[in-house]
Protein backbone atom coordinates (compact mmCIF):
# COMPACT_ATOMS: atom_id res chain seq x y z
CA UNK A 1 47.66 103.90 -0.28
CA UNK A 2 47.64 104.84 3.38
CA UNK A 3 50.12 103.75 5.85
CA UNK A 4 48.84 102.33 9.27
CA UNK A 5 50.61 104.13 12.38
CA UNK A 6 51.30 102.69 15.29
CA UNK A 7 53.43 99.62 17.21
CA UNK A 8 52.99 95.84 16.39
CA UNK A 9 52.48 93.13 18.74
CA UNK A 10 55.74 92.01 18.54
CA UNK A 11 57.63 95.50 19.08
CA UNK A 12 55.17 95.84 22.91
CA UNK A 13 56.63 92.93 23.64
CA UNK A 14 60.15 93.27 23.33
CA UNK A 15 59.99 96.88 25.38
CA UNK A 16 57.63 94.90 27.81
CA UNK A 17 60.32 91.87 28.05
CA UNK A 18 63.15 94.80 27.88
CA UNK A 19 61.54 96.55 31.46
CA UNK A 20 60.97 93.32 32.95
CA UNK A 21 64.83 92.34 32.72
CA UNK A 22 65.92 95.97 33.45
CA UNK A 23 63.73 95.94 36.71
CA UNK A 24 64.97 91.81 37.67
CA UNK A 25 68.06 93.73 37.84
CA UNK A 26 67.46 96.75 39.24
CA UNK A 27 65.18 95.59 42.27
CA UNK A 28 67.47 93.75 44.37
CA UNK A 29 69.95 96.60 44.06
CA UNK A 30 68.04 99.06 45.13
CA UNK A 31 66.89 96.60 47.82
CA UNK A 32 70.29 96.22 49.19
CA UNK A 33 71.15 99.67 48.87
CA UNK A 34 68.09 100.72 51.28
CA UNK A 35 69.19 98.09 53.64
CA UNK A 36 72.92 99.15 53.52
CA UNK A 37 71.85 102.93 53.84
CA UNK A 38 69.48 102.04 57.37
CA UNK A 39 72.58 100.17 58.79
CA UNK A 40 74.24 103.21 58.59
CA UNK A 41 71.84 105.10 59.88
CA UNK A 42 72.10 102.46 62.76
CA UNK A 43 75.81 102.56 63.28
CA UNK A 44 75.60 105.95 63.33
CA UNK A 45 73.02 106.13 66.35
CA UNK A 46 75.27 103.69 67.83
CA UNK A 47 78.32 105.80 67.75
CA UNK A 48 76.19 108.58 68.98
CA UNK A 49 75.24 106.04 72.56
CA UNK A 50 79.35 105.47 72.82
CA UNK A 51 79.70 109.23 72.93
CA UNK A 52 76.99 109.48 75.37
CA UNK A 53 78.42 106.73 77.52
CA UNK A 54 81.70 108.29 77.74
CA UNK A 55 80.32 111.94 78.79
CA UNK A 56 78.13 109.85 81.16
CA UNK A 57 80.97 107.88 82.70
CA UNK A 58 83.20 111.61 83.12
CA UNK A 59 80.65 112.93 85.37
CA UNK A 60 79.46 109.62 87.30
CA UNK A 61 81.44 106.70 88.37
CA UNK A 62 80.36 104.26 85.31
CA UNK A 63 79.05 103.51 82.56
CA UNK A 64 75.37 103.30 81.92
CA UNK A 65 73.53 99.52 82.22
CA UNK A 66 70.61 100.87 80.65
CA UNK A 67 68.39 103.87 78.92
CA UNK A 68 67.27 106.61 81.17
CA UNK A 69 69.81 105.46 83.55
CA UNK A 70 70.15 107.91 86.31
CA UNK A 71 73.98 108.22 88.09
CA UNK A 72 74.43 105.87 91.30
CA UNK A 73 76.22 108.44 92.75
CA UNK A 74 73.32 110.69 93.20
CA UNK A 75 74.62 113.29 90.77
CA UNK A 76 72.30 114.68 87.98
CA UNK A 77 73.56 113.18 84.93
CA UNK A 78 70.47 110.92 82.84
CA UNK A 79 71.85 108.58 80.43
CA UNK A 80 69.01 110.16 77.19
CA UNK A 81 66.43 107.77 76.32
CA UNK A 82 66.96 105.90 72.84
CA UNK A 83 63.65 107.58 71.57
CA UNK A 84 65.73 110.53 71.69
CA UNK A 85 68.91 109.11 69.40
CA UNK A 86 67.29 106.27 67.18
CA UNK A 87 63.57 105.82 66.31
CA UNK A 88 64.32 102.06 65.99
CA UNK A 89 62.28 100.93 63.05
CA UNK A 90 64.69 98.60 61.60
CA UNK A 91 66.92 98.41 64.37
CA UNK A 92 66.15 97.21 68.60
CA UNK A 93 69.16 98.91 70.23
CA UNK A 94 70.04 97.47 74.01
CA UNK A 95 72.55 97.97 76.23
CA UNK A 96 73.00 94.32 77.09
CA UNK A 97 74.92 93.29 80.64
CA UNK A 98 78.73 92.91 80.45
CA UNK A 99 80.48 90.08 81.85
CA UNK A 100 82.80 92.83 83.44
CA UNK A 101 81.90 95.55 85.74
CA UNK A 102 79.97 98.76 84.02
CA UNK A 103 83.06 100.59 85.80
CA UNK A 104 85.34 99.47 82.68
CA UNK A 105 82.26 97.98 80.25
CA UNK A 106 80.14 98.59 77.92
CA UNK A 107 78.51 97.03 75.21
CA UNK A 108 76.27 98.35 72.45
CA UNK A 109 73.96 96.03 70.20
CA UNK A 110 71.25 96.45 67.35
CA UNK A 111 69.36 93.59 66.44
CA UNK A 112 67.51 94.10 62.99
CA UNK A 113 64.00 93.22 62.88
CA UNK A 114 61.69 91.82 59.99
CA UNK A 115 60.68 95.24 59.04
CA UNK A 116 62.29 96.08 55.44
CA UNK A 117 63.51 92.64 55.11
CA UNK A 118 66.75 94.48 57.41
CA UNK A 119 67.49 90.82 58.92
CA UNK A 120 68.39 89.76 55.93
CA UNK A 121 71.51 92.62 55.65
CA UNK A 122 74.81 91.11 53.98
CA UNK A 123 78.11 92.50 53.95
CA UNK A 124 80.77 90.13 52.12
CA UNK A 125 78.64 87.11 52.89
CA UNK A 126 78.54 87.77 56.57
CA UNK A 127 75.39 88.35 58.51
CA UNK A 128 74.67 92.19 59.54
CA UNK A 129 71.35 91.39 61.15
CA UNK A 130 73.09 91.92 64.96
CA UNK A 131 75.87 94.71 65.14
CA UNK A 132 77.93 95.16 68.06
CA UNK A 133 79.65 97.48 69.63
CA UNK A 134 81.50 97.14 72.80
CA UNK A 135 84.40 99.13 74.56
CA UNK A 136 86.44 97.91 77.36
CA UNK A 137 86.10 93.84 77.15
CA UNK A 138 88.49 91.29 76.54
CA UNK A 139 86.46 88.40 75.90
CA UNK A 140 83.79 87.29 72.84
CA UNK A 141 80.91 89.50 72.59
CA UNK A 142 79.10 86.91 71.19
CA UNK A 143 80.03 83.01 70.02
CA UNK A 144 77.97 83.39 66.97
CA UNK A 145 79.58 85.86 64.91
CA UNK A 146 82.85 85.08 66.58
CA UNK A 147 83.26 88.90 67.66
CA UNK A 148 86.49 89.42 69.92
CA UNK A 149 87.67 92.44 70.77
CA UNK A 150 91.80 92.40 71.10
CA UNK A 151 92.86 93.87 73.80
CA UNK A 152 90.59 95.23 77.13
CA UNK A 153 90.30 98.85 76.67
CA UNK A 154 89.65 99.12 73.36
CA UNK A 155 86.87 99.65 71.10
CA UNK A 156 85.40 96.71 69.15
CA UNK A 157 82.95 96.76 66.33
CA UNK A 158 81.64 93.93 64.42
CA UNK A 159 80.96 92.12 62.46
CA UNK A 160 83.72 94.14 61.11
CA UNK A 161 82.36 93.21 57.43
CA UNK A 162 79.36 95.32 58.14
CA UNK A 163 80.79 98.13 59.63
């Protein structure tokens, strides 16, 4: 008598049903991972701008208000274009306006965008779809996330959750 090789019906389905709860699993984790991984990326870029400000406020008399910023003070110093730190693809860096003067100020912000699903970035429960980081202020950087820096001259980044 000759045996028949092979898989039943029911054995495919239990490897089939086996994947599909491996990859349930496995999916959002990866997910997250991707979008943890191009925060980085984006903290990183914003790190890089702080530097930038600071050589840019040694050799003129403030901080930048903007990218390509040239020096008031007639001096050659360019604050770099953002093309040339952070492509932007998840990210929209700006240098938005300071309640105090750019003398003292600065403030650094990346807004995710829809792209990868990066707006929808959780750290502990908190929202990581704006990061912020600001040097020099004493007051909110932004009612929302309830970002407040502690003292003025000091370096602020939050949400500190996503950081």
């Amino acid at each position: 008598m000759k045996k028949d090789r092979g898989f039943t019906l029911i054995e495919l389905m239990v490897v089939v049903i086996v994947i599909a709860v491996l990859a349930a699993i496995a999916l959002p984790s990866y997910l997250n991972q991707t979008r943890k991984s191009r925060r980085s990326q984006v903290e990183s870029a914003m790190q890089q701008l702080a530097l930038k400000q600071e050589q840019f406020r040694a050799d003129c008399t403030q901080f930048a208000t903007g990218f390509s910023f040239a020096c008031p003070t007639g001096t050659p110093p360019t604050f770099p274009a953002l093309s040339t730190l952070y492509t932007q693809a998840y990210y929209n860096i700006t240098l938005p306006a300071t309640s105090a003067s750019a003398t003292i100020a600065y403030t650094i912000k990346a807004a995710a965008t829809a792209t990868g699903r990066q707006n929808q970035d959780r750290a502990s429960g908190i929202n990581c779809s704006n990061l912020y980081y600001t040097f020099g202020k004493d007051t909110n950087v932004d009612g929302t996330t309830g970002c407040t820096t502690t003292a003025a001259g000091a370096v602020t980044k939050c949400p500190t959750a996503c950081w």
